[in-house]
PDB file of N, CA and C in Angstrom:
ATOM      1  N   UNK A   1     -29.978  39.180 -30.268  1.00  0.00           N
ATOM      2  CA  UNK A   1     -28.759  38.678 -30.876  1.00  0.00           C
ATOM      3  C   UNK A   1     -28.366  39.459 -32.116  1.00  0.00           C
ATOM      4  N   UNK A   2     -29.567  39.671 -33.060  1.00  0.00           N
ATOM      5  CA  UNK A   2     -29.094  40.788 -34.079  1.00  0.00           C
ATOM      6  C   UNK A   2     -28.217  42.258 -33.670  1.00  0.00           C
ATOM      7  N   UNK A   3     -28.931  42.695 -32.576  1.00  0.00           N
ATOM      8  CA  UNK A   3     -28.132  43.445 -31.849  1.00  0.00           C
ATOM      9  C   UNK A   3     -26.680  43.741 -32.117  1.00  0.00           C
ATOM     10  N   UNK A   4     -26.009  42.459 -31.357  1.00  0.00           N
ATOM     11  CA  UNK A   4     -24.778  42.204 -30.558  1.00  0.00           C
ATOM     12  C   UNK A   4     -24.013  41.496 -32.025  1.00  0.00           C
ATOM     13  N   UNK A   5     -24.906  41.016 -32.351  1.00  0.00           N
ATOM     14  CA  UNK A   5     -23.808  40.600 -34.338  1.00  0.00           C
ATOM     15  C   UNK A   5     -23.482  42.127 -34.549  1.00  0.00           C
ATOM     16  N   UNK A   6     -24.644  43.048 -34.996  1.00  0.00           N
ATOM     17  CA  UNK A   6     -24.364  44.258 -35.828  1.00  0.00           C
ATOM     18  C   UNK A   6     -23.030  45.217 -34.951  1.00  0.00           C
ATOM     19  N   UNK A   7     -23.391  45.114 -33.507  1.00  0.00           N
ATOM     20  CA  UNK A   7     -22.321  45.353 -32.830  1.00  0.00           C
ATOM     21  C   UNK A   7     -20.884  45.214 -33.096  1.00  0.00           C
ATOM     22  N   UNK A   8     -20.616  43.784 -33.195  1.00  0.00           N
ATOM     23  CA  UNK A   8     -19.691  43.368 -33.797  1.00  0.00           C
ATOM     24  C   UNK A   8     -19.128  43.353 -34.649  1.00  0.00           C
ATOM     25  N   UNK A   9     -20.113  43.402 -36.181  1.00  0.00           N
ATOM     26  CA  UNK A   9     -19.702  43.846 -37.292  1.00  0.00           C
ATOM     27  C   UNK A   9     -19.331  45.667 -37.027  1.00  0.00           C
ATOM     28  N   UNK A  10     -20.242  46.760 -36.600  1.00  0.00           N
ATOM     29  CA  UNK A  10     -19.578  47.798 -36.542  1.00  0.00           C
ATOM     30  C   UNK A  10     -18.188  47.847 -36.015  1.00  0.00           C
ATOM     31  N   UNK A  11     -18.109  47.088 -34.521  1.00  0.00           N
ATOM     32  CA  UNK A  11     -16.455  47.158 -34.111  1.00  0.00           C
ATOM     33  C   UNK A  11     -15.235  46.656 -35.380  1.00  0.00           C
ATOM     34  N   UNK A  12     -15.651  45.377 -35.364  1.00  0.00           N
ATOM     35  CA  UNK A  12     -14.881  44.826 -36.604  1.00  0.00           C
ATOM     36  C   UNK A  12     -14.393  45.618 -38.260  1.00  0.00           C
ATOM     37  N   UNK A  13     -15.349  46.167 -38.342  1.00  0.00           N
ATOM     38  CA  UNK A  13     -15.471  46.378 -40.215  1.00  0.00           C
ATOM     39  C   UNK A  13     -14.983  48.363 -39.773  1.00  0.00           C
ATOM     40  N   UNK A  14     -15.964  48.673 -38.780  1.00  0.00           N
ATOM     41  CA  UNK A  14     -16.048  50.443 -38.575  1.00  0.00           C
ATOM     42  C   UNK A  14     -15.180  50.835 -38.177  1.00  0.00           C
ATOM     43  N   UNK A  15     -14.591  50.024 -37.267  1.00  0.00           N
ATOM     44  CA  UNK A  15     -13.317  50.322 -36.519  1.00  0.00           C
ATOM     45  C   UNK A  15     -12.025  49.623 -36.731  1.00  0.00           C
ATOM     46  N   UNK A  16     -12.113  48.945 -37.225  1.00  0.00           N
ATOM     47  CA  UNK A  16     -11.117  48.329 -37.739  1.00  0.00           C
ATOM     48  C   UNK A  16     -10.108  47.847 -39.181  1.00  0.00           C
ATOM     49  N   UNK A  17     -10.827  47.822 -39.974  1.00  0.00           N
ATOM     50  CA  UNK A  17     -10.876  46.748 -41.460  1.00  0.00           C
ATOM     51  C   UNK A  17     -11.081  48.542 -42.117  1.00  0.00           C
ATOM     52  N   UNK A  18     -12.177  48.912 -41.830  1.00  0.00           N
ATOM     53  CA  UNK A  18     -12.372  50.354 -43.041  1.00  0.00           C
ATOM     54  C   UNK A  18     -11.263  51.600 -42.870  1.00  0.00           C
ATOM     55  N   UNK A  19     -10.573  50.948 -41.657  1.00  0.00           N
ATOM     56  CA  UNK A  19      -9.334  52.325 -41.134  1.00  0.00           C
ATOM     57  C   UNK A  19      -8.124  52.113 -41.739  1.00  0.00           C
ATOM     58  N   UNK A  20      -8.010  50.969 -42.340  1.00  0.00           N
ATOM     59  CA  UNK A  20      -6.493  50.175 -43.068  1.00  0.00           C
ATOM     60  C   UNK A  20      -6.522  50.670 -44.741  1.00  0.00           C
ATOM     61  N   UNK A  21      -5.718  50.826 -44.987  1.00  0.00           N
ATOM     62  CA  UNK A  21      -5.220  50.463 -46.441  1.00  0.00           C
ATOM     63  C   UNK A  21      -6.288  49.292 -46.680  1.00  0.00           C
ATOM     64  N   UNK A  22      -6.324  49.271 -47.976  1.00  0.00           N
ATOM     65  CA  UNK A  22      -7.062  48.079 -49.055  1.00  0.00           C
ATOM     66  C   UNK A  22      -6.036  46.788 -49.459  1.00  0.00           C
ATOM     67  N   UNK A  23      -5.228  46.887 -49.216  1.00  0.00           N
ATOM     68  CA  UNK A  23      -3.901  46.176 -49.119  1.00  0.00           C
ATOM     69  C   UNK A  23      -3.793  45.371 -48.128  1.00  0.00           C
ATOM     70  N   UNK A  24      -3.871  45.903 -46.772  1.00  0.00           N
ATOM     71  CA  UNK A  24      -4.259  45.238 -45.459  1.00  0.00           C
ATOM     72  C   UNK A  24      -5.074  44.326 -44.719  1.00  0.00           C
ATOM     73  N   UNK A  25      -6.116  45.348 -44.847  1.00  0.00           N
ATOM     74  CA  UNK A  25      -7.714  45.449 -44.735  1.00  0.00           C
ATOM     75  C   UNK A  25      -8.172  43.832 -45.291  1.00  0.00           C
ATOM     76  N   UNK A  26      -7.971  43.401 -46.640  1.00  0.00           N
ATOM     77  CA  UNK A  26      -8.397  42.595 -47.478  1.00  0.00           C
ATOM     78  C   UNK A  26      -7.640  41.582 -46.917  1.00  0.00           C
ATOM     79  N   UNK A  27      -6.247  41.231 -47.037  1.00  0.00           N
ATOM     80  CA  UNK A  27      -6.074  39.946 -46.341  1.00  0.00           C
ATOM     81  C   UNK A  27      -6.183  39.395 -44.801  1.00  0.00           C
ATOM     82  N   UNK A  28      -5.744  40.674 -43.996  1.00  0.00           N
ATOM     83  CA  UNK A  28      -7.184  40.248 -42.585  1.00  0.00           C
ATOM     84  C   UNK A  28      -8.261  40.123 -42.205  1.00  0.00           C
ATOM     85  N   UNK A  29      -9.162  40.853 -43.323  1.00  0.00           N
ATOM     86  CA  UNK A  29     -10.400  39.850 -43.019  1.00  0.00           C
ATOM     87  C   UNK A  29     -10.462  38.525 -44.138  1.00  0.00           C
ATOM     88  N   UNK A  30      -9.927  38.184 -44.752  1.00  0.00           N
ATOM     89  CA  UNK A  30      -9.690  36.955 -45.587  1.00  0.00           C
ATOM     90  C   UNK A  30      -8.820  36.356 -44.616  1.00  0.00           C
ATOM     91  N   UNK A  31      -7.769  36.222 -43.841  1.00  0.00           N
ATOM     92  CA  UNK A  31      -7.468  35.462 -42.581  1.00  0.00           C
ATOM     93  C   UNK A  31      -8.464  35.528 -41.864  1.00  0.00           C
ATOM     94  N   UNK A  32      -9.317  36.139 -41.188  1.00  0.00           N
ATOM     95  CA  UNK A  32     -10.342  36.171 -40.227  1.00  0.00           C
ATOM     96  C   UNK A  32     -11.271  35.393 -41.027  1.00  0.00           C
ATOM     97  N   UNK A  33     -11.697  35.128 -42.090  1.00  0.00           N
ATOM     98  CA  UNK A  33     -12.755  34.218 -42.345  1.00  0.00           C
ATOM     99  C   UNK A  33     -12.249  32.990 -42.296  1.00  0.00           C
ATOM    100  N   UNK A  34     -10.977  32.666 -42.852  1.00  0.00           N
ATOM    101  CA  UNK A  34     -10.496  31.546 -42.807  1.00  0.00           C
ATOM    102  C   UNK A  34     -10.232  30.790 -41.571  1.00  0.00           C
ATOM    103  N   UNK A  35      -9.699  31.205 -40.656  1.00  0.00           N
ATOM    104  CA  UNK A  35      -9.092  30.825 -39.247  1.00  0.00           C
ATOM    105  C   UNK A  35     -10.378  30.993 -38.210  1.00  0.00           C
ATOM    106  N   UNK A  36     -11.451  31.685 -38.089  1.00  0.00           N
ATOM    107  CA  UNK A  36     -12.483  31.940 -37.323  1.00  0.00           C
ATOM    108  C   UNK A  36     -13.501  31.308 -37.923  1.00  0.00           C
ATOM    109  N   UNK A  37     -14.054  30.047 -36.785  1.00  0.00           N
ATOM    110  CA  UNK A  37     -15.556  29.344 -37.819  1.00  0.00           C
ATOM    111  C   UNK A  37     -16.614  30.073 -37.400  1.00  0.00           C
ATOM    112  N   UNK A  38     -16.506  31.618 -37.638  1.00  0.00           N
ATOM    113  CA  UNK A  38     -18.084  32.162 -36.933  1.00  0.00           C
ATOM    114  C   UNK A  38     -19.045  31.985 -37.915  1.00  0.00           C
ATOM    115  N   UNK A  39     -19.062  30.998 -39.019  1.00  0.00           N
ATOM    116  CA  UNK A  39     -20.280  30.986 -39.245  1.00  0.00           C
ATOM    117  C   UNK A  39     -20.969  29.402 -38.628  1.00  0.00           C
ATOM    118  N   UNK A  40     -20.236  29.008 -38.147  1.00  0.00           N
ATOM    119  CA  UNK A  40     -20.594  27.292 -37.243  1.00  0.00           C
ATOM    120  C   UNK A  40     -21.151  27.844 -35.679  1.00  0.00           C
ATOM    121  N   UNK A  41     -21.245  29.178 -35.264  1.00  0.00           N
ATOM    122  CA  UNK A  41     -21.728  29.681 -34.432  1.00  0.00           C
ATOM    123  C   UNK A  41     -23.717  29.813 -34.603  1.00  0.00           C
ATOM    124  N   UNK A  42     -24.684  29.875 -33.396  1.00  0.00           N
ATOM    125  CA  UNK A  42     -25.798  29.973 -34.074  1.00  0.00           C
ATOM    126  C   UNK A  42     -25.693  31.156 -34.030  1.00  0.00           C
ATOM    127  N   UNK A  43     -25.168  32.229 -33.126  1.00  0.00           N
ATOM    128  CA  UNK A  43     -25.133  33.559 -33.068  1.00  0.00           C
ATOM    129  C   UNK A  43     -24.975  34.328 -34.121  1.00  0.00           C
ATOM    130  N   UNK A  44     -24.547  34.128 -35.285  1.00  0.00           N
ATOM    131  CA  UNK A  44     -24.007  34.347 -36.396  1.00  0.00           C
ATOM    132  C   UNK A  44     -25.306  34.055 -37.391  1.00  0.00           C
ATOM    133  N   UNK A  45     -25.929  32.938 -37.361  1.00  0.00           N
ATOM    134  CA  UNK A  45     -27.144  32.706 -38.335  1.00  0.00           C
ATOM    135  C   UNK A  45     -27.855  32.996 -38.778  1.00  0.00           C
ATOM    136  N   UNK A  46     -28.702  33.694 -40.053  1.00  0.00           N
ATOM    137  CA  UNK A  46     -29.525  34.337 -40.389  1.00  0.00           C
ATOM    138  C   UNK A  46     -30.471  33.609 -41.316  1.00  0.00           C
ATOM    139  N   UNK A  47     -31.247  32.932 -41.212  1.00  0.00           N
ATOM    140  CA  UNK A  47     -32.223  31.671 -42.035  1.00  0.00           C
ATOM    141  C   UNK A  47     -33.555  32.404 -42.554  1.00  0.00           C
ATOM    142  N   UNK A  48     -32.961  33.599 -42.936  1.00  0.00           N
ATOM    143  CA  UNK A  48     -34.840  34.523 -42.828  1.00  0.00           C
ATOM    144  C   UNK A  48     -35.246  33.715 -44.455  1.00  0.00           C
ATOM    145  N   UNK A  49     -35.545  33.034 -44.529  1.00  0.00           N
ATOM    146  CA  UNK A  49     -36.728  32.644 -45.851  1.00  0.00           C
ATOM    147  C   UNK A  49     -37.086  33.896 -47.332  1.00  0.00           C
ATOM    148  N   UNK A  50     -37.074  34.643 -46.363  1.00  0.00           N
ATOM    149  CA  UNK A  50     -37.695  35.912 -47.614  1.00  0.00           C
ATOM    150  C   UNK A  50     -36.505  36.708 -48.466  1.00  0.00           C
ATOM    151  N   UNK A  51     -35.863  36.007 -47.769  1.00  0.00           N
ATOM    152  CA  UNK A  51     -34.358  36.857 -48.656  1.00  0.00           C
ATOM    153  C   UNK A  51     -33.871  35.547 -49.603  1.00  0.00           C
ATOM    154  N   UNK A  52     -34.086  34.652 -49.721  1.00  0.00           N
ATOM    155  CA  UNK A  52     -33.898  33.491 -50.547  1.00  0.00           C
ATOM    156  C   UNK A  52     -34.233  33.733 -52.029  1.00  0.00           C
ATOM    157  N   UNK A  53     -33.489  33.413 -53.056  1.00  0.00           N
ATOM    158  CA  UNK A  53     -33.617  33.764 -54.337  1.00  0.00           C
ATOM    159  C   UNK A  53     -32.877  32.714 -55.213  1.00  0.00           C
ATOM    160  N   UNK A  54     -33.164  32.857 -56.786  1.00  0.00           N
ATOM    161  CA  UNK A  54     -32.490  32.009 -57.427  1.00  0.00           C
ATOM    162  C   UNK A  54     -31.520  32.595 -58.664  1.00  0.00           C
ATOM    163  N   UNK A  55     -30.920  31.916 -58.992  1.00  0.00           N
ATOM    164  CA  UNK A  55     -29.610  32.893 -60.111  1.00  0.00           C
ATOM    165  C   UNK A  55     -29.292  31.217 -60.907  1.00  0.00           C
ATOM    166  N   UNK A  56     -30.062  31.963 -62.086  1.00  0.00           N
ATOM    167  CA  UNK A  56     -29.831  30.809 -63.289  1.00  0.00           C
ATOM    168  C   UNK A  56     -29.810  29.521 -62.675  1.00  0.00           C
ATOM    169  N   UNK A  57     -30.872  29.130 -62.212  1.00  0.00           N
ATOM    170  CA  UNK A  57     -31.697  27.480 -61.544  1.00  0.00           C
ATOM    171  C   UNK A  57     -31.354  27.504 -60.548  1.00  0.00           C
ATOM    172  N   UNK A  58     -29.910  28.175 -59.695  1.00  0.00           N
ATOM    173  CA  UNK A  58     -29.485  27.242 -58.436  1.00  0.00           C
ATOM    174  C   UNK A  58     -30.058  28.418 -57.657  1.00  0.00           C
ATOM    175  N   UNK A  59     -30.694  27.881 -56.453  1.00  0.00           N
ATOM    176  CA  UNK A  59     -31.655  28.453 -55.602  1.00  0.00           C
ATOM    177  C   UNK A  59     -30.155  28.741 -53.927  1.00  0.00           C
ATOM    178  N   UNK A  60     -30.446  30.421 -54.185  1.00  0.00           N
ATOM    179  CA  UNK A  60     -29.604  30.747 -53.093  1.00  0.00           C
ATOM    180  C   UNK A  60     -30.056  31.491 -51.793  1.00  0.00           C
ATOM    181  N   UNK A  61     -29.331  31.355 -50.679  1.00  0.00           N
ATOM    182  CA  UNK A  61     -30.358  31.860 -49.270  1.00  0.00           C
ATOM    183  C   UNK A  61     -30.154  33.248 -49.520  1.00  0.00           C
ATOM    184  N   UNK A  62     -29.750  33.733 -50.349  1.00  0.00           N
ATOM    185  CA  UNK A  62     -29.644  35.217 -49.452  1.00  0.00           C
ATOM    186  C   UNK A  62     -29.410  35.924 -51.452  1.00  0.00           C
ATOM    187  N   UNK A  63     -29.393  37.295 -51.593  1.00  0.00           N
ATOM    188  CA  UNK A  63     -29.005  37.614 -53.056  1.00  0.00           C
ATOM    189  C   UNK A  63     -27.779  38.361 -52.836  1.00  0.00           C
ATOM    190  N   UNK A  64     -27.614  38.140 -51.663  1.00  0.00           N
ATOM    191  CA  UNK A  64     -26.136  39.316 -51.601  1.00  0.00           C
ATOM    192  C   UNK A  64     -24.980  37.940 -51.886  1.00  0.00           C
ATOM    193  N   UNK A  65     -23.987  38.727 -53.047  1.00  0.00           N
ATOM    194  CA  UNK A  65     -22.987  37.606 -53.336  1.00  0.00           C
ATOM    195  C   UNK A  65     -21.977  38.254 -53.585  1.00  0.00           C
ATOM    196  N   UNK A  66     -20.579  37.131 -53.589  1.00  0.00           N
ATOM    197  CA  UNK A  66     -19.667  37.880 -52.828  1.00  0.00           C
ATOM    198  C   UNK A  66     -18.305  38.224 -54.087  1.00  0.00           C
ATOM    199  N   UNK A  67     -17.830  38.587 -54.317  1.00  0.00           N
ATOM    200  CA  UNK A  67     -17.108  39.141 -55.538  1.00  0.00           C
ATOM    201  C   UNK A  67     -16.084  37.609 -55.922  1.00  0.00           C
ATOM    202  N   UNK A  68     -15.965  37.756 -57.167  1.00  0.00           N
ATOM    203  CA  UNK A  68     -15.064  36.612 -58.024  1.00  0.00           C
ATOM    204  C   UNK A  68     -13.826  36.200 -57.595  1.00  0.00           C
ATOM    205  N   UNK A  69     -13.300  37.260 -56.667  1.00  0.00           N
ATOM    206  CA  UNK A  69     -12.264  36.770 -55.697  1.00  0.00           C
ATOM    207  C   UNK A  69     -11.985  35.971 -54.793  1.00  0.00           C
ATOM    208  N   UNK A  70     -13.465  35.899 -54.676  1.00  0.00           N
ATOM    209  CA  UNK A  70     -13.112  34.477 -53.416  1.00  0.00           C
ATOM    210  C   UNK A  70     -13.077  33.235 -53.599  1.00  0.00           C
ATOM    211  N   UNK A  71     -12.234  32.746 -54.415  1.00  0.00           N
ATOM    212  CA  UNK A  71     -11.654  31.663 -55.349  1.00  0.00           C
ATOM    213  C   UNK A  71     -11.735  30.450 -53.907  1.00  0.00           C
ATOM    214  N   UNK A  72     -11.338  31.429 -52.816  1.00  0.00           N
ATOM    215  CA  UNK A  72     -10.830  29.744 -51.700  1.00  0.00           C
ATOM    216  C   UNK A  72     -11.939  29.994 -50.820  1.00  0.00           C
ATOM    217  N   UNK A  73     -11.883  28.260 -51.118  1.00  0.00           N
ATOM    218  CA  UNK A  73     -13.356  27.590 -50.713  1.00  0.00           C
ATOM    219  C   UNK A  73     -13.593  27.363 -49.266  1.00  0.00           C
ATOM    220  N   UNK A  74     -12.513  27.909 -48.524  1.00  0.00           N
ATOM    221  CA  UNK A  74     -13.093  28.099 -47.037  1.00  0.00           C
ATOM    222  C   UNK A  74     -13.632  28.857 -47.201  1.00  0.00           C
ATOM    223  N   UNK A  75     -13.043  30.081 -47.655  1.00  0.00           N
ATOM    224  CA  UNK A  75     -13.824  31.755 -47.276  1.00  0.00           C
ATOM    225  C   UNK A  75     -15.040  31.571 -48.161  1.00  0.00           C
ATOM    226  N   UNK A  76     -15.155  30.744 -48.499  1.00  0.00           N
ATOM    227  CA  UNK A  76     -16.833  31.078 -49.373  1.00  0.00           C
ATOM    228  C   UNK A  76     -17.293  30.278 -48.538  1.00  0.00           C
ATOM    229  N   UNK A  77     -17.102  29.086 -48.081  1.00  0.00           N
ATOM    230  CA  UNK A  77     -17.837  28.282 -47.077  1.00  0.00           C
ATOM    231  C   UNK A  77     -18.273  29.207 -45.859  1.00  0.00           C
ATOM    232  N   UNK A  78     -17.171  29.688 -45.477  1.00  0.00           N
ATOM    233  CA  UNK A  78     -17.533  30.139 -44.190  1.00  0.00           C
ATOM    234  C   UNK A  78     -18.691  31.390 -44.573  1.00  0.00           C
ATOM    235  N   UNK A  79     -18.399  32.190 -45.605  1.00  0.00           N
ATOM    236  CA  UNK A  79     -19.126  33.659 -45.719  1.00  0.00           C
ATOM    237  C   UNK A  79     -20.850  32.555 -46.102  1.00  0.00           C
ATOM    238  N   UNK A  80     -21.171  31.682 -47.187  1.00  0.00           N
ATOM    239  CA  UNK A  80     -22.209  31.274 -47.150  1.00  0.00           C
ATOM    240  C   UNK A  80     -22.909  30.782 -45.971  1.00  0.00           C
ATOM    241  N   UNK A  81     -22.023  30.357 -44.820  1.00  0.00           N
ATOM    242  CA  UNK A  81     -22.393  29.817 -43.512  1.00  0.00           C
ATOM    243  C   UNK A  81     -22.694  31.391 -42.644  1.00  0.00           C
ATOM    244  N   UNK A  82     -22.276  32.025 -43.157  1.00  0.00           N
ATOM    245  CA  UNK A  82     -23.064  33.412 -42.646  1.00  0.00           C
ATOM    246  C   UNK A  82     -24.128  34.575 -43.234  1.00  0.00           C
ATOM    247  N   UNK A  83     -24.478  33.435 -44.558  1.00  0.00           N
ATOM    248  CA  UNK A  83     -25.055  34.146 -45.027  1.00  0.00           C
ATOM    249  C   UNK A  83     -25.453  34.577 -46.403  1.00  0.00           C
ATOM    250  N   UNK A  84     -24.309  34.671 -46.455  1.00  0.00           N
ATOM    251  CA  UNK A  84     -23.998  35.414 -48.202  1.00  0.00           C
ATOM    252  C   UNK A  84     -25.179  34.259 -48.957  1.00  0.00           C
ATOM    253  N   UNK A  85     -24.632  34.873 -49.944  1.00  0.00           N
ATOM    254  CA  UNK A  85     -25.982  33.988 -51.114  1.00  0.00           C
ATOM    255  C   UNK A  85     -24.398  32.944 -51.793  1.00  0.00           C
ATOM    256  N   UNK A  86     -23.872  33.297 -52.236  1.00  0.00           N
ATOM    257  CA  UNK A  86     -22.663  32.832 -53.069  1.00  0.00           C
ATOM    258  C   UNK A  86     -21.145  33.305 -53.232  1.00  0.00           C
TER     259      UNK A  86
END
């Protein structure tokens, strides 16, 4: 399954999202997080334990976190449901 995610992310991000303007690029995948629940998928899930960390008391799954922009709380829902730390 890691596989066929990374797959996906290459089609998605390699072929798609990194070929656009930054202008573009940024609010379709900010529609794509919003409108797509792939992180309510298990295919999508990554629960590895060892990547778990903490940042000033609050204990997060993952240390990768996601820039100050993502003010709306779907797209952080959904990106933490895939993963992200915050």
């Amino acid at each position: 399954m890691v596989r066929a995610a990374d797959s996906l992310y290459r089609v998605l991000y390699g072929g798609i999202l990194s070929r656009l303007p930054e202008g573009i690029a940024v609010p379709l995948g900010q529609w794509g997080l919003r409108l797509l629940p792939l992180d309510l998928l298990p295919f999508f899930r990554n629960r590895d334990p060892r990547l778990a960390t903490g940042l000033g008391g609050v204990r997060l799954a993952n240390p990768l976190i996601l820039s100050s922009m993502y003010y709306d709380t779907t797209i952080l829902r959904r990106a933490m449901g895939l993963g992200f730390g915050a």
